[in-house]
Protein backbone atom coordinates (compact mmCIF):
# COMPACT_ATOMS: atom_id res chain seq x y z
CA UNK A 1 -9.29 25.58 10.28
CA UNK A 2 -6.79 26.91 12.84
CA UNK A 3 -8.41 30.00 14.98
CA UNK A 4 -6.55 33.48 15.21
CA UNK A 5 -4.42 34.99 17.96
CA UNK A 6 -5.07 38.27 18.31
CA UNK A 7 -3.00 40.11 21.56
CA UNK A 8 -4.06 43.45 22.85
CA UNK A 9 -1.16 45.53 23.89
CA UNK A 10 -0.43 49.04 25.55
CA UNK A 11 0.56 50.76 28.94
CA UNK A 12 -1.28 50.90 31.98
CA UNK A 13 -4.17 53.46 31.25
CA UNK A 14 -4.78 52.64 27.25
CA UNK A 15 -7.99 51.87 27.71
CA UNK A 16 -7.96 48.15 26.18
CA UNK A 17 -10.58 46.65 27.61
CA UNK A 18 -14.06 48.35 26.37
CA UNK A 19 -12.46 47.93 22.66
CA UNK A 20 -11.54 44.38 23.45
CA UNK A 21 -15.81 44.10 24.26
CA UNK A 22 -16.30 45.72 21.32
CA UNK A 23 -14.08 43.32 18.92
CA UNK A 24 -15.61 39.94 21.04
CA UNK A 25 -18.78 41.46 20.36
CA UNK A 26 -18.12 41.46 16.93
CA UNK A 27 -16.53 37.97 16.38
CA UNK A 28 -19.60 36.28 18.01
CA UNK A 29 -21.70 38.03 15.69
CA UNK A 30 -19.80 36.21 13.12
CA UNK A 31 -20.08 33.04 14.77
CA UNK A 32 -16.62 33.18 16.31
CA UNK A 33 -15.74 30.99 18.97
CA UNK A 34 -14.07 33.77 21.63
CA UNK A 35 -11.71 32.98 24.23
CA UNK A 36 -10.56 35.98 26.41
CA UNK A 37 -7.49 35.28 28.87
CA UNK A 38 -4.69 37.39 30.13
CA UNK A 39 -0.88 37.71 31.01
CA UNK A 40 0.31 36.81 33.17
CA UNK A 41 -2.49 34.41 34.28
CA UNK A 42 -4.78 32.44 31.76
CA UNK A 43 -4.69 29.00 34.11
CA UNK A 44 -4.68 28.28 37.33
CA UNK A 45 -0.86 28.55 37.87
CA UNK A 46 -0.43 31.48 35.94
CA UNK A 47 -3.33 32.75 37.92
CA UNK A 48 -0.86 32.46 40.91
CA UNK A 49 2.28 33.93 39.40
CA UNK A 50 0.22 36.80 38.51
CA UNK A 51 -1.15 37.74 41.83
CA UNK A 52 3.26 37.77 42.94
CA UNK A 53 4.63 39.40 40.04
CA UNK A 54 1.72 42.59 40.58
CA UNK A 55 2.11 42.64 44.33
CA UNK A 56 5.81 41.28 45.52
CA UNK A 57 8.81 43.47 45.18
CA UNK A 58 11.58 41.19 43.19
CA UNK A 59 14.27 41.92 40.87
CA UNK A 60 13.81 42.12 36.89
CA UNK A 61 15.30 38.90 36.00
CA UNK A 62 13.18 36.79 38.62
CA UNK A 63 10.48 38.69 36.97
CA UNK A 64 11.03 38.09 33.65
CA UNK A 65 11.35 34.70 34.51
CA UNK A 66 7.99 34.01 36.45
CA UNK A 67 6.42 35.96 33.27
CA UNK A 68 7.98 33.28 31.02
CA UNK A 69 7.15 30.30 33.41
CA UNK A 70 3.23 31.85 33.27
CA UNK A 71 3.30 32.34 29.04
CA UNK A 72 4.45 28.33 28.87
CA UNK A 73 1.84 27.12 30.55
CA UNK A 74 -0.82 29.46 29.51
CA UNK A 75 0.08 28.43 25.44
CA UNK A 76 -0.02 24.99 26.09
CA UNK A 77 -3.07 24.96 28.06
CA UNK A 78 -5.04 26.99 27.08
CA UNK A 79 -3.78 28.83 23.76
CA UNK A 80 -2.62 26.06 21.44
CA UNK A 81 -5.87 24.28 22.36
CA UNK A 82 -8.23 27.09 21.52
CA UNK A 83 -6.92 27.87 18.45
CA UNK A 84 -6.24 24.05 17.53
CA UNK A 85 -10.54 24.06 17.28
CA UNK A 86 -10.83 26.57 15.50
CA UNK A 87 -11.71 29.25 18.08
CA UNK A 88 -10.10 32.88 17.99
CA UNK A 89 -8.01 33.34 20.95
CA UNK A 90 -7.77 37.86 22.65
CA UNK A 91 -5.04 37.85 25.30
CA UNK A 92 -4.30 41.06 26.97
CA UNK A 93 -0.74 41.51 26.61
CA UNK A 94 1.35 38.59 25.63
CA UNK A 95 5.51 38.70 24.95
CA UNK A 96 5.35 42.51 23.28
CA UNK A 97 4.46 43.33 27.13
CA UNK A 98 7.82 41.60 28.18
CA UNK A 99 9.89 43.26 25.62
CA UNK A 100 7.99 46.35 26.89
CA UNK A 101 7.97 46.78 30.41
CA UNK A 102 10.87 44.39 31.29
CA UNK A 103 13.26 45.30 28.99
CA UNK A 104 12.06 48.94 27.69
CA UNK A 105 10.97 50.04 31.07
CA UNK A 106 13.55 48.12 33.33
CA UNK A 107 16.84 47.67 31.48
CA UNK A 108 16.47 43.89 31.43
CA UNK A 109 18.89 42.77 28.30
CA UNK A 110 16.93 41.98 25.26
CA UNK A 111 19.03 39.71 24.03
CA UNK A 112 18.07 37.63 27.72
CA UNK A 113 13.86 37.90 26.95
CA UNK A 114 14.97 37.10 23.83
CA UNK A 115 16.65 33.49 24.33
CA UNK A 116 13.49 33.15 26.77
CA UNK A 117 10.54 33.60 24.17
CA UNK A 118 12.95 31.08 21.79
CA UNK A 119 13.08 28.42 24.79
CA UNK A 120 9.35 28.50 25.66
CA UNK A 121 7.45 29.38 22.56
CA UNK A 122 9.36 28.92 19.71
CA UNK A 123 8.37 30.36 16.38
CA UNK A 124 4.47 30.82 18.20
CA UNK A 125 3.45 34.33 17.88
CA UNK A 126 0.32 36.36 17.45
CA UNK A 127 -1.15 37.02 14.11
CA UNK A 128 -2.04 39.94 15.36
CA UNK A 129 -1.31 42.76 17.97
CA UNK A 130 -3.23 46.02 18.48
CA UNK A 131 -1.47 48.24 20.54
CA UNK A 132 -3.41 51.21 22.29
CA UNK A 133 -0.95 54.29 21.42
CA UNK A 134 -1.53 56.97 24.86
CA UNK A 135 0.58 59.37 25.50
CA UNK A 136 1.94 58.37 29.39
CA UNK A 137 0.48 61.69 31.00
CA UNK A 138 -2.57 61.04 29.77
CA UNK A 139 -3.07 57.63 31.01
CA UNK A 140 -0.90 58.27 34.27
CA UNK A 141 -4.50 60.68 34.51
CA UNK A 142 -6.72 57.67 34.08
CA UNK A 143 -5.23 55.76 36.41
CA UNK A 144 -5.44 58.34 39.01
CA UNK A 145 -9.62 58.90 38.16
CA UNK A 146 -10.33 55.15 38.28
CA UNK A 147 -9.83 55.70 42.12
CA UNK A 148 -9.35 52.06 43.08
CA UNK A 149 -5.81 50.83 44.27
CA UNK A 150 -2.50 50.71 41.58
CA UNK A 151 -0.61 47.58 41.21
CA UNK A 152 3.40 47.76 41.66
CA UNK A 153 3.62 48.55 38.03
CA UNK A 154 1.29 51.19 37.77
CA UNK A 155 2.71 53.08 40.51
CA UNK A 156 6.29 53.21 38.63
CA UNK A 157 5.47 56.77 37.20
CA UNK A 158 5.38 58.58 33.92
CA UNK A 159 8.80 58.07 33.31
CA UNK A 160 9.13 54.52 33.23
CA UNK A 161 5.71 54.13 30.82
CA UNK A 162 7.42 56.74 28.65
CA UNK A 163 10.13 54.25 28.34
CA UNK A 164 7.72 51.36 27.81
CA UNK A 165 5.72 53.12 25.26
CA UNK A 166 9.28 53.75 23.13
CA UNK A 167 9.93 50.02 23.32
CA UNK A 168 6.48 48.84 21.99
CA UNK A 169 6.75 51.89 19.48
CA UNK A 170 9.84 49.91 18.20
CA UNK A 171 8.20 46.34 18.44
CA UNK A 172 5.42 47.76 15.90
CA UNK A 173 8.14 49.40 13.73
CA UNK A 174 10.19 46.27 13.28
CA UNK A 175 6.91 44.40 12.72
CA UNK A 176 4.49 46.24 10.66
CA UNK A 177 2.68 43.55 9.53
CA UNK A 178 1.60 42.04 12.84
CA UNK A 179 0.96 45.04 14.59
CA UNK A 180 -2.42 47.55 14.61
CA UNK A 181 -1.47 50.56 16.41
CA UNK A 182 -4.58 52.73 17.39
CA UNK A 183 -4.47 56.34 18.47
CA UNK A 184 -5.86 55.12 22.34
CA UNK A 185 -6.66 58.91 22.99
CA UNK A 186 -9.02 59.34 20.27
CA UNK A 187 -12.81 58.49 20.33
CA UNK A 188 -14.29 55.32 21.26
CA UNK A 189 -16.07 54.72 17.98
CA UNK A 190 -13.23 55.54 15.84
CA UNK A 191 -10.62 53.34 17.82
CA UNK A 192 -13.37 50.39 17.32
CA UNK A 193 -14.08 51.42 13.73
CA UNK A 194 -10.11 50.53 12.89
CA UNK A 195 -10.04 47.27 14.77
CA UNK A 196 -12.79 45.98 13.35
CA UNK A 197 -11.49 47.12 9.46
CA UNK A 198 -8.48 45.41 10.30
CA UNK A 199 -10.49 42.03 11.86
CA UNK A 200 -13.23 41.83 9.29
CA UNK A 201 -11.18 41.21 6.42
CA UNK A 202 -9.70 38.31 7.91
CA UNK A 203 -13.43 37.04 8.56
């Protein structure tokens, strides 16, 4: 039986990752096979484009690009495979982000990211997306207590993440059926008591 995709969205600041231990916690309870990757990254090349696209200054549409060049190789080599065996696969962020921060936050033309995700992916999509819902002040406040160094993205301001947070607000409205959207700036317990509703049924 083919695994499940699940992709963890949000903006920088949601809080993802503790409720992404949570919900691998869960699924090896089950038995689950887990893999946990990331975008951009997931391989070796990926791994690469990843550490340019968070620390090089480049325009949006070489950006969007390297994104895209990162996603290809990540589903066919790591992705496709998992799930092919039957293991579940949590990326955090996957095309949503690209429709997000590319196009939402930086103008880039939909219609371009688009054509992209139709070139390298095809129909592929997750079966499911939680997005962490955070209001951009709040999480522009997280960032700022974590204390350790901000990537070129996370130092683009509460403006742009407002935008970004519209544009994955609209993702989830135009597909309710893929997307979990979880109130990111309520408690712990009650953010991991909806994800795993939402998993276990499926298990």
């Amino acid at each position: 039986m083919r695994g499940r995709f699940i992709t963890i969205e949000g903006i920088d600041g949601a809080g993802k990752s503790t409720q992404t231990e949570s919900l691998i916690a869960l699924l090896k309870a089950r038995g689950v096979e887990v893999v946990r990757t990331r975008e951009p990254g997931g391989t070796p090349v990926g791994e690469k484009i990843r550490e340019l696209l968070l620390n090089e200054e480049m325009d949006v549409e070489t950006e969007t690009l390297l994104f895209f060049a990162s996603r290809a190789e990540h589903v066919e080599k790591v992705i496709r495979p998992a799930l092919e065996r039957g293991a579940w696969v949590l990326s955090d962020r996957f095309t949503d982000a690209t429709y997000a921060y590319q196009a939402g936050g930086k103008g880039m033309s939909g219609r371009r990211v688009e054509a992209l995700e139709k070139w390298t992916l095809g129909d592929f999509a997750p079966d499911l997306t939680i997005l962490f819902d955070i209001a951009p002040e709040t999480a522009h406040e997280r960032l700022a207590a974590r204390g350790v160094d901000e990537d070129r993205f996370e130092r683009l301001g509460v403006d742009f993440f407002t935008r970004v947070r519209d544009a994955y607000l609209e993702r989830a409205a135009a597909n309710p059926a893929r997307f979990l959207i979880v109130d990111a700036s309520a408690a712990p317990e009650k953010v991991a008591g909806e994800i795993a509703a939402k998993v276990t049924s499926w298990l």
